[in-house]
PDB file of N, CA and C in Angstrom:
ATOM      1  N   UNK A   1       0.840  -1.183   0.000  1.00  0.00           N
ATOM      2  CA  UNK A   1       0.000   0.000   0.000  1.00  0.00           C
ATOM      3  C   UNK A   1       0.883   1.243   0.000  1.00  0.00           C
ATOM      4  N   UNK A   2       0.017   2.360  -0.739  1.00  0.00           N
ATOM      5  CA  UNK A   2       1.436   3.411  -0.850  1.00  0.00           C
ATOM      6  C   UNK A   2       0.227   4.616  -0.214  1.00  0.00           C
ATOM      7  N   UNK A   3       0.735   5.637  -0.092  1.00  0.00           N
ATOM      8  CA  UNK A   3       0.153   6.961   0.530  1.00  0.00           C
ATOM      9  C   UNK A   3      -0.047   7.801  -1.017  1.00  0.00           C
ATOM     10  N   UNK A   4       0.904   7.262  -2.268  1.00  0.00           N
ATOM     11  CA  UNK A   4       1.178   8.164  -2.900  1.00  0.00           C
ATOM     12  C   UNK A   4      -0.918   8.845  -3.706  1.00  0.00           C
ATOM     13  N   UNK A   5      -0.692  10.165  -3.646  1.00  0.00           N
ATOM     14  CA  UNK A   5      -2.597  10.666  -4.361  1.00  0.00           C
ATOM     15  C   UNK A   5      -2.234  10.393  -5.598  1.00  0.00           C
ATOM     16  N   UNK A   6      -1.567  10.107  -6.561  1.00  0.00           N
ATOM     17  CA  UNK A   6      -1.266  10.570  -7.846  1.00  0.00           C
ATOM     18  C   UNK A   6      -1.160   8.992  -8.234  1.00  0.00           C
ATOM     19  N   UNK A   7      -1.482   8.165  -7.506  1.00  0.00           N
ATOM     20  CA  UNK A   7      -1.257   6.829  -8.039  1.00  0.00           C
ATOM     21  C   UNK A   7      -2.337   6.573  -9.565  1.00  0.00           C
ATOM     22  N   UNK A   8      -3.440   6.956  -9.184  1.00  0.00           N
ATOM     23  CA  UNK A   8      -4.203   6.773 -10.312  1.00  0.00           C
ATOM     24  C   UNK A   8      -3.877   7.208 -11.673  1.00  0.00           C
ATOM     25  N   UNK A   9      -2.801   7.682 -11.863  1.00  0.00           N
ATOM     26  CA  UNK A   9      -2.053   8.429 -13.254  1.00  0.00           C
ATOM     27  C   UNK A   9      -1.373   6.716 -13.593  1.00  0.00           C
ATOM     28  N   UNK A  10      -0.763   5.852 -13.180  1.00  0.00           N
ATOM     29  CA  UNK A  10       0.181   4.813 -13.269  1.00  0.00           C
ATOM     30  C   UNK A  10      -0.663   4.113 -14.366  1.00  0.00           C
ATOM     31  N   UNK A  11      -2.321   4.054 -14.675  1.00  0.00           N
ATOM     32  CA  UNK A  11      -3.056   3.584 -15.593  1.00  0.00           C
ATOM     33  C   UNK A  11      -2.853   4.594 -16.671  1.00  0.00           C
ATOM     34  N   UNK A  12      -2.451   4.393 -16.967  1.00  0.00           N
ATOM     35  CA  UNK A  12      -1.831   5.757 -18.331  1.00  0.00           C
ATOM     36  C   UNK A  12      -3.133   5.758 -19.658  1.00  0.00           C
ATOM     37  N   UNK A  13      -3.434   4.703 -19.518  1.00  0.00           N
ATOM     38  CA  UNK A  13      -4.987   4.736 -21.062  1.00  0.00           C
ATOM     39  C   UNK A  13      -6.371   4.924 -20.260  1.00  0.00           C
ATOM     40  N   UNK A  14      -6.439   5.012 -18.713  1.00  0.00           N
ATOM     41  CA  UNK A  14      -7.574   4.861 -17.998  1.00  0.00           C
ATOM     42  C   UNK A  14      -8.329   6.234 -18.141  1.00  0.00           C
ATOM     43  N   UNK A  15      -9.566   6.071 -18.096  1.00  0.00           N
ATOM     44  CA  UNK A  15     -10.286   7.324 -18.176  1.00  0.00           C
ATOM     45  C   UNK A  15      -9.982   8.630 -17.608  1.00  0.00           C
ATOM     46  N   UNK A  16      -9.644   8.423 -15.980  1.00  0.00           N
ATOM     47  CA  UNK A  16      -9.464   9.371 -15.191  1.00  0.00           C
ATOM     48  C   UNK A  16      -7.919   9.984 -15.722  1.00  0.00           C
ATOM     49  N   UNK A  17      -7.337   9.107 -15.926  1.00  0.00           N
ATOM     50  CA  UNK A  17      -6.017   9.783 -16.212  1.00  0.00           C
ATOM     51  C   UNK A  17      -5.705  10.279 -17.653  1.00  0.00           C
ATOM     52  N   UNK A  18      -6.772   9.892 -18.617  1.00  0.00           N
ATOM     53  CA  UNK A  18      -6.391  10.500 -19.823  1.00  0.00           C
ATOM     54  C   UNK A  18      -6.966  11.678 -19.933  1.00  0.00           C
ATOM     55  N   UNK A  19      -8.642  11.903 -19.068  1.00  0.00           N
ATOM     56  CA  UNK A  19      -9.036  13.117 -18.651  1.00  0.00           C
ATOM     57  C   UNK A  19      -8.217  14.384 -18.416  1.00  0.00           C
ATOM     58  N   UNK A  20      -7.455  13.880 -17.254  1.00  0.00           N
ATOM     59  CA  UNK A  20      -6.061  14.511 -16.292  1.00  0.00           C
ATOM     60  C   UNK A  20      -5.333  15.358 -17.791  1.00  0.00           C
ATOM     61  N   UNK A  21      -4.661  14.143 -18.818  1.00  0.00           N
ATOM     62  CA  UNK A  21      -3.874  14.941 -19.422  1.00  0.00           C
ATOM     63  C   UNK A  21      -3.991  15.880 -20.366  1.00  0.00           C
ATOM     64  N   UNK A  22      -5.777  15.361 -20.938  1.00  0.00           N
ATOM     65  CA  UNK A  22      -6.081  16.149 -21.754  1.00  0.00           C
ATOM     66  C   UNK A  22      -6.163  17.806 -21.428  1.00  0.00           C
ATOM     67  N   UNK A  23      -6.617  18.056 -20.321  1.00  0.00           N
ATOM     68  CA  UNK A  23      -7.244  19.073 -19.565  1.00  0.00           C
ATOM     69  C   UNK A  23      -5.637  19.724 -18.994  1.00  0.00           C
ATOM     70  N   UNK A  24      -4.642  19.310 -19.188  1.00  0.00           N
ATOM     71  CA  UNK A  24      -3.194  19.659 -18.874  1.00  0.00           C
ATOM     72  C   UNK A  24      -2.873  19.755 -19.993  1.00  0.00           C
ATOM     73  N   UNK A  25      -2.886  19.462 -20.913  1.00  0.00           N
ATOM     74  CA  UNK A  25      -2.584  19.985 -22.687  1.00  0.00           C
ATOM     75  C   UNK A  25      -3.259  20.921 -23.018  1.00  0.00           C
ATOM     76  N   UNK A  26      -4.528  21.456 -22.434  1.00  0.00           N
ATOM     77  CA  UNK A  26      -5.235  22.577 -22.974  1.00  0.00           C
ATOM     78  C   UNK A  26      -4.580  23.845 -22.216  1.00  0.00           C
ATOM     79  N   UNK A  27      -4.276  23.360 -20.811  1.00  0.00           N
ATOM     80  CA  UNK A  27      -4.158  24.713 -20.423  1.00  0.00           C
ATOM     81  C   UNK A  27      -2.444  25.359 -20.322  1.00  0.00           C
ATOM     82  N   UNK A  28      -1.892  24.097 -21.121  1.00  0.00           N
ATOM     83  CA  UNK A  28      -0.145  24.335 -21.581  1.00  0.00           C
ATOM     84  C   UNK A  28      -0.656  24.567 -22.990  1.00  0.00           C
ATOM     85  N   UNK A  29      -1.353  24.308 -23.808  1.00  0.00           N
ATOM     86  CA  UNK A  29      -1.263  24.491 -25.070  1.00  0.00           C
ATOM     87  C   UNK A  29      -2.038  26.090 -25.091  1.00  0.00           C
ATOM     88  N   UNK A  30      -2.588  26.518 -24.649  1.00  0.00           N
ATOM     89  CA  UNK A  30      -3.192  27.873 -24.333  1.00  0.00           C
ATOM     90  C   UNK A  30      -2.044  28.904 -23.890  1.00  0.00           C
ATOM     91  N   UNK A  31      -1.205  28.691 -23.022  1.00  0.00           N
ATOM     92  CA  UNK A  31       0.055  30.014 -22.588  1.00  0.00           C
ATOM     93  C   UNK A  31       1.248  29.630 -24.239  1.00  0.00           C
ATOM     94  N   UNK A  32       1.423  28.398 -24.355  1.00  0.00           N
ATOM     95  CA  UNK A  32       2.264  28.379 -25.576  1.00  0.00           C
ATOM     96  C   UNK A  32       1.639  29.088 -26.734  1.00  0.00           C
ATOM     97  N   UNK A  33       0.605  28.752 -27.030  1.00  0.00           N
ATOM     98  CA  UNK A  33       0.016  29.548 -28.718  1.00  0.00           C
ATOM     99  C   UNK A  33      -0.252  30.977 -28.281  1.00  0.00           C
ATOM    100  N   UNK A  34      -0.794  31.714 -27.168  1.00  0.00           N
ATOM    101  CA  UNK A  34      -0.433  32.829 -26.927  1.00  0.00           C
ATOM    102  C   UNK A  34       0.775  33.680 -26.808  1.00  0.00           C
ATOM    103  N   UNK A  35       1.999  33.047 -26.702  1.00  0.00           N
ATOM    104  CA  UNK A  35       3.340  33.568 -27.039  1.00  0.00           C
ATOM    105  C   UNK A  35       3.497  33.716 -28.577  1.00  0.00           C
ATOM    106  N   UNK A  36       3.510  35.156 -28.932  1.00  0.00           N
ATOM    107  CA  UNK A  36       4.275  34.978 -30.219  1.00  0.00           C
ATOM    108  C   UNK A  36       4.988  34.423 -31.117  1.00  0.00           C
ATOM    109  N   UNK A  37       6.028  34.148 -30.483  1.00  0.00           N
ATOM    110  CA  UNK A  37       7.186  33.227 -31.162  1.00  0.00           C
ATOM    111  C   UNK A  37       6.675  31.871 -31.233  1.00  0.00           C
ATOM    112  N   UNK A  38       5.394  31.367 -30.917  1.00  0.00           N
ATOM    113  CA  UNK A  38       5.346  30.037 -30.937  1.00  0.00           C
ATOM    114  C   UNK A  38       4.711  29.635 -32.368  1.00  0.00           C
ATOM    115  N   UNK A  39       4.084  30.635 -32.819  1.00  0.00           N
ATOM    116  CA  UNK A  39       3.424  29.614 -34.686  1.00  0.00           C
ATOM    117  C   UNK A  39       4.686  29.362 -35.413  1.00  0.00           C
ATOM    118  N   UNK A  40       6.043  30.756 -35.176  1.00  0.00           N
ATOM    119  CA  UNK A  40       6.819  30.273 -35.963  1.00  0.00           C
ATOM    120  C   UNK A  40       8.171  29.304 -35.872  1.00  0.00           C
ATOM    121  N   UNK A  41       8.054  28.971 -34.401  1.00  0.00           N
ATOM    122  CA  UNK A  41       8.744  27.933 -33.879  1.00  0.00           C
ATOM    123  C   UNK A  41       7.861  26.736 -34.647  1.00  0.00           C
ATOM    124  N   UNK A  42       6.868  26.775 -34.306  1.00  0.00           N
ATOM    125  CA  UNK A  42       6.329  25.170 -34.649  1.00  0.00           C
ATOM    126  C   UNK A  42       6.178  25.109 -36.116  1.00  0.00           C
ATOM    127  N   UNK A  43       6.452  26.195 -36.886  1.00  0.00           N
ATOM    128  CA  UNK A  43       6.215  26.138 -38.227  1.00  0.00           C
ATOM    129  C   UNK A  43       7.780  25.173 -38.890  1.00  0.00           C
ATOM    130  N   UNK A  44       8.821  25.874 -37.822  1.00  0.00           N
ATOM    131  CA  UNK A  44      10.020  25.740 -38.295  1.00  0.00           C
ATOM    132  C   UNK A  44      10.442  24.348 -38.107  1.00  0.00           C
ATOM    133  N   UNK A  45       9.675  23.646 -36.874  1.00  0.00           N
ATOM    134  CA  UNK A  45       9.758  22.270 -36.375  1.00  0.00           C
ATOM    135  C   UNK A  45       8.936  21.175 -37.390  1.00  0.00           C
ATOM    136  N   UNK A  46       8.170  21.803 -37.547  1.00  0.00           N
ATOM    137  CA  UNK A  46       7.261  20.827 -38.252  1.00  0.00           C
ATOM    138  C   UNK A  46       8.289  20.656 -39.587  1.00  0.00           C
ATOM    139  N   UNK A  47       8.426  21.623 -40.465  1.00  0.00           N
ATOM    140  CA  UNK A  47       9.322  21.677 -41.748  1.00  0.00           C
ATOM    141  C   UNK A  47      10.431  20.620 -41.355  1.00  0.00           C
ATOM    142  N   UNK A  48      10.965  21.164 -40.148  1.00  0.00           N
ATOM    143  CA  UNK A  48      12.021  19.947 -40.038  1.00  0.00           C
ATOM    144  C   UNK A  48      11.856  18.459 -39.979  1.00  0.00           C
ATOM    145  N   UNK A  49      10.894  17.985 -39.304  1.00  0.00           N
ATOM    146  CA  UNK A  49      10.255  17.054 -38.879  1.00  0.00           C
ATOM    147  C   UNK A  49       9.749  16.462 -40.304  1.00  0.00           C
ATOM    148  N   UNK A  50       9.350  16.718 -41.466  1.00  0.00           N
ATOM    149  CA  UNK A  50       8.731  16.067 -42.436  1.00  0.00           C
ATOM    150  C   UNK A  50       9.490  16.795 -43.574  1.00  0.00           C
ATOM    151  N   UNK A  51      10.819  17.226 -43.326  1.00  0.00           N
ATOM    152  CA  UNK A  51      12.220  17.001 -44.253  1.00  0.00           C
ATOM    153  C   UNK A  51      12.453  15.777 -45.009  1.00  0.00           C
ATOM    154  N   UNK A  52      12.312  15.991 -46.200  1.00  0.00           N
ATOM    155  CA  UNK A  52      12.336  14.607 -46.999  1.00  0.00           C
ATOM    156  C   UNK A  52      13.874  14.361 -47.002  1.00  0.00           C
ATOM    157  N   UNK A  53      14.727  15.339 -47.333  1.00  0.00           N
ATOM    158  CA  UNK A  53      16.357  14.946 -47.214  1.00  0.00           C
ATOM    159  C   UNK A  53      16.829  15.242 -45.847  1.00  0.00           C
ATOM    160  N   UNK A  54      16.497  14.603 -44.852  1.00  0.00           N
ATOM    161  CA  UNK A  54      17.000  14.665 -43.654  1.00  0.00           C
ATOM    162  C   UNK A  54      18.155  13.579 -43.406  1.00  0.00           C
ATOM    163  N   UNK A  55      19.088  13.690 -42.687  1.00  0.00           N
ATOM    164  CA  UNK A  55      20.115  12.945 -42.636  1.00  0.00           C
ATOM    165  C   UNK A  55      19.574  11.390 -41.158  1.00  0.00           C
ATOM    166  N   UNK A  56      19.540  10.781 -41.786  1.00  0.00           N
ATOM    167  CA  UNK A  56      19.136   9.583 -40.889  1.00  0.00           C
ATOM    168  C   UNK A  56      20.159   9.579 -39.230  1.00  0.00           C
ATOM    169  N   UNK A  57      19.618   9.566 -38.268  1.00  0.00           N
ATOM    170  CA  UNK A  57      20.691   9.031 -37.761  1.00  0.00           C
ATOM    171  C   UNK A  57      20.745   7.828 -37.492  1.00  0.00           C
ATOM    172  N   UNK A  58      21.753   6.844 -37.796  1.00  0.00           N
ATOM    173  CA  UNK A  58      22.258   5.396 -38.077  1.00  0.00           C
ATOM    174  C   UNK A  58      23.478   4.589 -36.561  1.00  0.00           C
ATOM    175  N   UNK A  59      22.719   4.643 -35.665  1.00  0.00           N
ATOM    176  CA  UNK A  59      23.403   4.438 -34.502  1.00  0.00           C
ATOM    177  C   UNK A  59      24.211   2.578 -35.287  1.00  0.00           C
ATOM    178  N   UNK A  60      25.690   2.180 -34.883  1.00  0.00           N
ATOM    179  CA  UNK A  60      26.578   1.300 -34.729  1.00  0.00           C
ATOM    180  C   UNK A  60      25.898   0.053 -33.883  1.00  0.00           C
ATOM    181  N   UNK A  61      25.405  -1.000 -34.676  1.00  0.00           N
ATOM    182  CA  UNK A  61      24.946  -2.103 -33.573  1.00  0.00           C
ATOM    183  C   UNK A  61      25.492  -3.387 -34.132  1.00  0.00           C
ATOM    184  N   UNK A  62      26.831  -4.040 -33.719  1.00  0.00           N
ATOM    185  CA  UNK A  62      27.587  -4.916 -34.460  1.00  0.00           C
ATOM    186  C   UNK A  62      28.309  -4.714 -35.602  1.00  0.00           C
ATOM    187  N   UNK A  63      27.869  -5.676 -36.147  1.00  0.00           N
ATOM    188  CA  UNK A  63      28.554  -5.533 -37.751  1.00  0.00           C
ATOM    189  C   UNK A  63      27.824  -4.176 -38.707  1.00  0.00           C
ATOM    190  N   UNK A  64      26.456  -4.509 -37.847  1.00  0.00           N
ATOM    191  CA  UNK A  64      25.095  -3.439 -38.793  1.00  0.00           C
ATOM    192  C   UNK A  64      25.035  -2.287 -37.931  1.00  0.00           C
ATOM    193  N   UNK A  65      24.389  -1.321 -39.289  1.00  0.00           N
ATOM    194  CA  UNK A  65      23.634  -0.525 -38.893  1.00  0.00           C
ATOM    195  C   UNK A  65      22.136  -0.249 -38.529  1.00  0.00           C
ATOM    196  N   UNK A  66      21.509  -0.008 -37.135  1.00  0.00           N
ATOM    197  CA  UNK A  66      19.996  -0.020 -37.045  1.00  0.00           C
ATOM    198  C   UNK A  66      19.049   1.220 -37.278  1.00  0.00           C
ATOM    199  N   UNK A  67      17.837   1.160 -36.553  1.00  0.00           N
ATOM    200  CA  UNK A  67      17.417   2.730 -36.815  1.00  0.00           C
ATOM    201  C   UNK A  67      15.845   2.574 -36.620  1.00  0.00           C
ATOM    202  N   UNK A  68      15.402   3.905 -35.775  1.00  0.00           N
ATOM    203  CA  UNK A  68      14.089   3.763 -35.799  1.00  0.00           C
ATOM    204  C   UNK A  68      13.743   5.004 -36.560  1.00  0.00           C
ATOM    205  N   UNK A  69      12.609   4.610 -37.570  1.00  0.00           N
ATOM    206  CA  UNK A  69      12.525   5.544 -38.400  1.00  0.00           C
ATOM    207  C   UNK A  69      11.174   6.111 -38.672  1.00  0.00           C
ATOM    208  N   UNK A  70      10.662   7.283 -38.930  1.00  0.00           N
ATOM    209  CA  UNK A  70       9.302   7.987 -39.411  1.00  0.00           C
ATOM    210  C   UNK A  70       9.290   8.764 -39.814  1.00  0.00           C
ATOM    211  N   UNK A  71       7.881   8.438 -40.733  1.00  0.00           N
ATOM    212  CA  UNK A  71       7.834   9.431 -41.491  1.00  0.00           C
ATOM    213  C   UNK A  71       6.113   9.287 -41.991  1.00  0.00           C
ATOM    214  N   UNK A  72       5.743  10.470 -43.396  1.00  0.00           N
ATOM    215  CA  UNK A  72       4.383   9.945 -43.465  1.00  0.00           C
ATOM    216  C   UNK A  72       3.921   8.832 -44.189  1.00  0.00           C
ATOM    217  N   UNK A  73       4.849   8.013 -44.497  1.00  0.00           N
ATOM    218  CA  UNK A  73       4.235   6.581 -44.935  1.00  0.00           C
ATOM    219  C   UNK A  73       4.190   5.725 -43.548  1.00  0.00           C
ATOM    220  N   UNK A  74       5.305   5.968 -42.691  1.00  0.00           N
ATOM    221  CA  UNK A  74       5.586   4.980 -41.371  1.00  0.00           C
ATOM    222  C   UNK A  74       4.925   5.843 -40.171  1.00  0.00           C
ATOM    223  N   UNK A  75       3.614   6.375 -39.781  1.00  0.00           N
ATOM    224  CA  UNK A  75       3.217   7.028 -38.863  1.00  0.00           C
ATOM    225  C   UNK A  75       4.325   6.706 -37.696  1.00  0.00           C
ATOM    226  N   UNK A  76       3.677   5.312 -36.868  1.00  0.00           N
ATOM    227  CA  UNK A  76       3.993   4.674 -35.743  1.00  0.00           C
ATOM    228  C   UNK A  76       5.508   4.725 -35.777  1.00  0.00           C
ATOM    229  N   UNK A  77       5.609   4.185 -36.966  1.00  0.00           N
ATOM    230  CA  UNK A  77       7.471   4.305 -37.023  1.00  0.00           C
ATOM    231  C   UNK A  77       7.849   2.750 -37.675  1.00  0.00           C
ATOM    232  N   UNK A  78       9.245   2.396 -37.980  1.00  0.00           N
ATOM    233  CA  UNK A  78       9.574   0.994 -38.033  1.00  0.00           C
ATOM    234  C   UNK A  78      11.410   0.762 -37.739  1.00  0.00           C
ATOM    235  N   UNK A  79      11.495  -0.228 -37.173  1.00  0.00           N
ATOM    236  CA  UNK A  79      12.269  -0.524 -36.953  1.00  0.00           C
ATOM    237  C   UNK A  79      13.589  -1.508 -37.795  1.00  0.00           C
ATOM    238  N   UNK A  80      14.398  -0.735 -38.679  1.00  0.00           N
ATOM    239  CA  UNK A  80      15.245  -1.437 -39.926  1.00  0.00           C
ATOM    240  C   UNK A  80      16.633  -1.335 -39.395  1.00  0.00           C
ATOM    241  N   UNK A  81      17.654  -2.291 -40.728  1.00  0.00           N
ATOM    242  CA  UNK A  81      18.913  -2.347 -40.343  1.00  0.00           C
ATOM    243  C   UNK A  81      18.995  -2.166 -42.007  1.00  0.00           C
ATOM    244  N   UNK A  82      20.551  -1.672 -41.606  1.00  0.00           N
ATOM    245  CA  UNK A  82      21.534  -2.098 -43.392  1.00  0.00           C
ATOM    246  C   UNK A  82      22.611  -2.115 -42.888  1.00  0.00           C
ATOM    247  N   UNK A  83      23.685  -2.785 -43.962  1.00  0.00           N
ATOM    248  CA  UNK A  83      24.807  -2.733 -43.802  1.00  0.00           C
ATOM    249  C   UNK A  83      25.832  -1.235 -43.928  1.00  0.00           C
ATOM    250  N   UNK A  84      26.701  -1.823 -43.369  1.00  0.00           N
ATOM    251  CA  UNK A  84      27.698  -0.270 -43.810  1.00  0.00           C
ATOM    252  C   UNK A  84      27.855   0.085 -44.788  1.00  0.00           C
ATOM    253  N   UNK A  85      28.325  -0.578 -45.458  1.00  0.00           N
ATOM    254  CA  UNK A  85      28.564  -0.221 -47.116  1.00  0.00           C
ATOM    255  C   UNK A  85      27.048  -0.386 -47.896  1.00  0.00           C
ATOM    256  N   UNK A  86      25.696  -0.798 -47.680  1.00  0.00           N
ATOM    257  CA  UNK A  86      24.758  -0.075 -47.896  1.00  0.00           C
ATOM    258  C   UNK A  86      24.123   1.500 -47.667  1.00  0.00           C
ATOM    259  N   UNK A  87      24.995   1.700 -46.520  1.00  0.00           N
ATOM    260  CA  UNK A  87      24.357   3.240 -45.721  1.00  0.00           C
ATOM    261  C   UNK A  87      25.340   3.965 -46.601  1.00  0.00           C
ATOM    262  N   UNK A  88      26.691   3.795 -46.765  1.00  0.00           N
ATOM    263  CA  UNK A  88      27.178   4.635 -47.693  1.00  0.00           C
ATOM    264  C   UNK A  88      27.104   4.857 -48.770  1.00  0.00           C
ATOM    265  N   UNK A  89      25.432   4.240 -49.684  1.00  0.00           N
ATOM    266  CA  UNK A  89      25.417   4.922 -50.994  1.00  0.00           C
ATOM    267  C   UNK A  89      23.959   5.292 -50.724  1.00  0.00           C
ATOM    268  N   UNK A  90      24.022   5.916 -52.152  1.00  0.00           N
ATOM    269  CA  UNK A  90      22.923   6.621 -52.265  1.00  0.00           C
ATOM    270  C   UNK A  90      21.444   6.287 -51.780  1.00  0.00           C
ATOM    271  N   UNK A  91      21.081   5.393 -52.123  1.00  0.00           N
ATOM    272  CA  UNK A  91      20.006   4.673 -51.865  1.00  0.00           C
ATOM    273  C   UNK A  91      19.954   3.470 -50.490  1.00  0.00           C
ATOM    274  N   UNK A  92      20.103   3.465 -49.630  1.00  0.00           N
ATOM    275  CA  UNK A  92      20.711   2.277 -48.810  1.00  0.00           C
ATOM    276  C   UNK A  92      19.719   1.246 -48.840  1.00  0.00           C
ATOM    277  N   UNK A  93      19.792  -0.052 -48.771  1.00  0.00           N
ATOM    278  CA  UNK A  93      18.467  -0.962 -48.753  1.00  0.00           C
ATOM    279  C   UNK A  93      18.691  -1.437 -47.566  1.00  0.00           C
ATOM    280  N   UNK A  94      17.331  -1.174 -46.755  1.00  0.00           N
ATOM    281  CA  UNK A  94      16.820  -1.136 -45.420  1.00  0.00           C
ATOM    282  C   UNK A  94      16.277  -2.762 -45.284  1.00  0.00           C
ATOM    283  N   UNK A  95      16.494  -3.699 -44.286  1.00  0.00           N
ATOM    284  CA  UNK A  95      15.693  -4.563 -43.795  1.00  0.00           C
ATOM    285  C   UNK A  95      14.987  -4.329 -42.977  1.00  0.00           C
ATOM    286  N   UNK A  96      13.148  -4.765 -42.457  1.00  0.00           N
ATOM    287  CA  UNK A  96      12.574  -4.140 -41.641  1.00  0.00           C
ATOM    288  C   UNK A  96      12.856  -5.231 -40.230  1.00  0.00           C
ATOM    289  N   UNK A  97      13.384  -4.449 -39.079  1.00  0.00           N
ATOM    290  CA  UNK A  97      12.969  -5.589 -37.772  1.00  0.00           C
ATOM    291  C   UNK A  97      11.750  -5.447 -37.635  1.00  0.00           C
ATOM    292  N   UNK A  98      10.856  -4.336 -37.201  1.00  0.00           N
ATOM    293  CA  UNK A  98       9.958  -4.098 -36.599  1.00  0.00           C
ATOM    294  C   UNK A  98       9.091  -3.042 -37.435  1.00  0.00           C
ATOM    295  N   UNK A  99       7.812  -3.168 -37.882  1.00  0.00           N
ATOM    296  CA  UNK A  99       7.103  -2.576 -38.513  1.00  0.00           C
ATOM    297  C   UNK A  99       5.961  -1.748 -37.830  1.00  0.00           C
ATOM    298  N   UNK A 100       6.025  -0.922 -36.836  1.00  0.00           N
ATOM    299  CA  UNK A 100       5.280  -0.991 -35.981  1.00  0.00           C
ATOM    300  C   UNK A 100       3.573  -0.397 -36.227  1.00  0.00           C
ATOM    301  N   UNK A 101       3.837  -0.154 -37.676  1.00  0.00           N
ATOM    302  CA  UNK A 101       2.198   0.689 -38.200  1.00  0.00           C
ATOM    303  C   UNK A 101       1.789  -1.129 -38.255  1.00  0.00           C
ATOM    304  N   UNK A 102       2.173  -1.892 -39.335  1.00  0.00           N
ATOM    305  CA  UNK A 102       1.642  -3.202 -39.765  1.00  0.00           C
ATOM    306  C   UNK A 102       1.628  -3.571 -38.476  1.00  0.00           C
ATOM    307  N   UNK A 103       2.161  -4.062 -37.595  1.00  0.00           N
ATOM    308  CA  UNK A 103       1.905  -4.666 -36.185  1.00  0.00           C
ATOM    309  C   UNK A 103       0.310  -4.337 -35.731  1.00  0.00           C
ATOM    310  N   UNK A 104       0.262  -2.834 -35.752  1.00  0.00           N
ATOM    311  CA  UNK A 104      -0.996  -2.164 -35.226  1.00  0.00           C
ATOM    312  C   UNK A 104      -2.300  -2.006 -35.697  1.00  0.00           C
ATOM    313  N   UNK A 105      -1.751  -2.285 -37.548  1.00  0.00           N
ATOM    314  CA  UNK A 105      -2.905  -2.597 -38.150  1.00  0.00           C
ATOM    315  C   UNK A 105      -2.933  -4.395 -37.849  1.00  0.00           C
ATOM    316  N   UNK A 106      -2.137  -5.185 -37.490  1.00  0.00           N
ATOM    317  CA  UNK A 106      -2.686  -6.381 -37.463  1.00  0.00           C
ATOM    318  C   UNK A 106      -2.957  -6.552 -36.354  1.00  0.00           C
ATOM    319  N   UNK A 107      -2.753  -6.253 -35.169  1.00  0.00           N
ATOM    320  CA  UNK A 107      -3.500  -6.161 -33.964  1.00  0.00           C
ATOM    321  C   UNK A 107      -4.599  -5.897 -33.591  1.00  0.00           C
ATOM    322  N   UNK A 108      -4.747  -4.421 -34.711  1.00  0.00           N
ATOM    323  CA  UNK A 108      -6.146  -3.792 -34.437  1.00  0.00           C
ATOM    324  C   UNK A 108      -5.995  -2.591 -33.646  1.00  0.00           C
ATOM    325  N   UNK A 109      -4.684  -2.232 -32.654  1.00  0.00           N
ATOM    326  CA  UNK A 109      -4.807  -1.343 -31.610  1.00  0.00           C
ATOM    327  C   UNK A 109      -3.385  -0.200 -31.796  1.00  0.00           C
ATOM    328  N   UNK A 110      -3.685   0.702 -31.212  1.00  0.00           N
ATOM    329  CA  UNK A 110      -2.784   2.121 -31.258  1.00  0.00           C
ATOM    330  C   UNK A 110      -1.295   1.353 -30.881  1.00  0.00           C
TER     331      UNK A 110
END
């Protein structure tokens, strides 16, 4: 048994607590869009964020290279490898580990 009040947040998809965050995103998303500088911060983020020539970053895992990657074909994201001397040309050919949109469409769930 704990004393802690805030335990009911630990259900993170539960009603009460998604209530909680929604109602904490409105009233942080309300002082942020009222600051000036914020449409063109998020204008500048977003551009970055759905950069078609963005430079991957390709973290060292063994022999391979891995990577979690998104974009707007891969919402959720997916999880691929290539070799080294694949990443160094133009085109690199990606193997998928983890597909995590197809997972979710075959599951059914977020």
């Amino acid at each position: 048994m704990t004393d802690d009040p805030f335990l009911w947040l630990e259900e993170m998809e539960g009603p009460g607590a998604l209530a909680w965050a929604r109602g904490e995103n409105e009233k942080t998303l309300g002082v942020l869009q009222s600051d000036p500088r914020y449409r063109p911060f998020y204008e500048q983020a977003l551009l970055i964020l759905q950069a078609k020539d963005r430079i991957a970053d390709v973290p060292s895992e063994g022999g391979g290279l891995e990577q979690f990657w998104r974009d707007e074909n891969q919402v959720r994201g997916v999880w691929r490898r290539t070799t080294r001397e694949s990443d160094r040309s133009q085109h690199p050919k990606w193997e998928t580990i983890l597909d995590v949109d197809a997972l979710a469409a075959a599951e059914n769930r977020n």
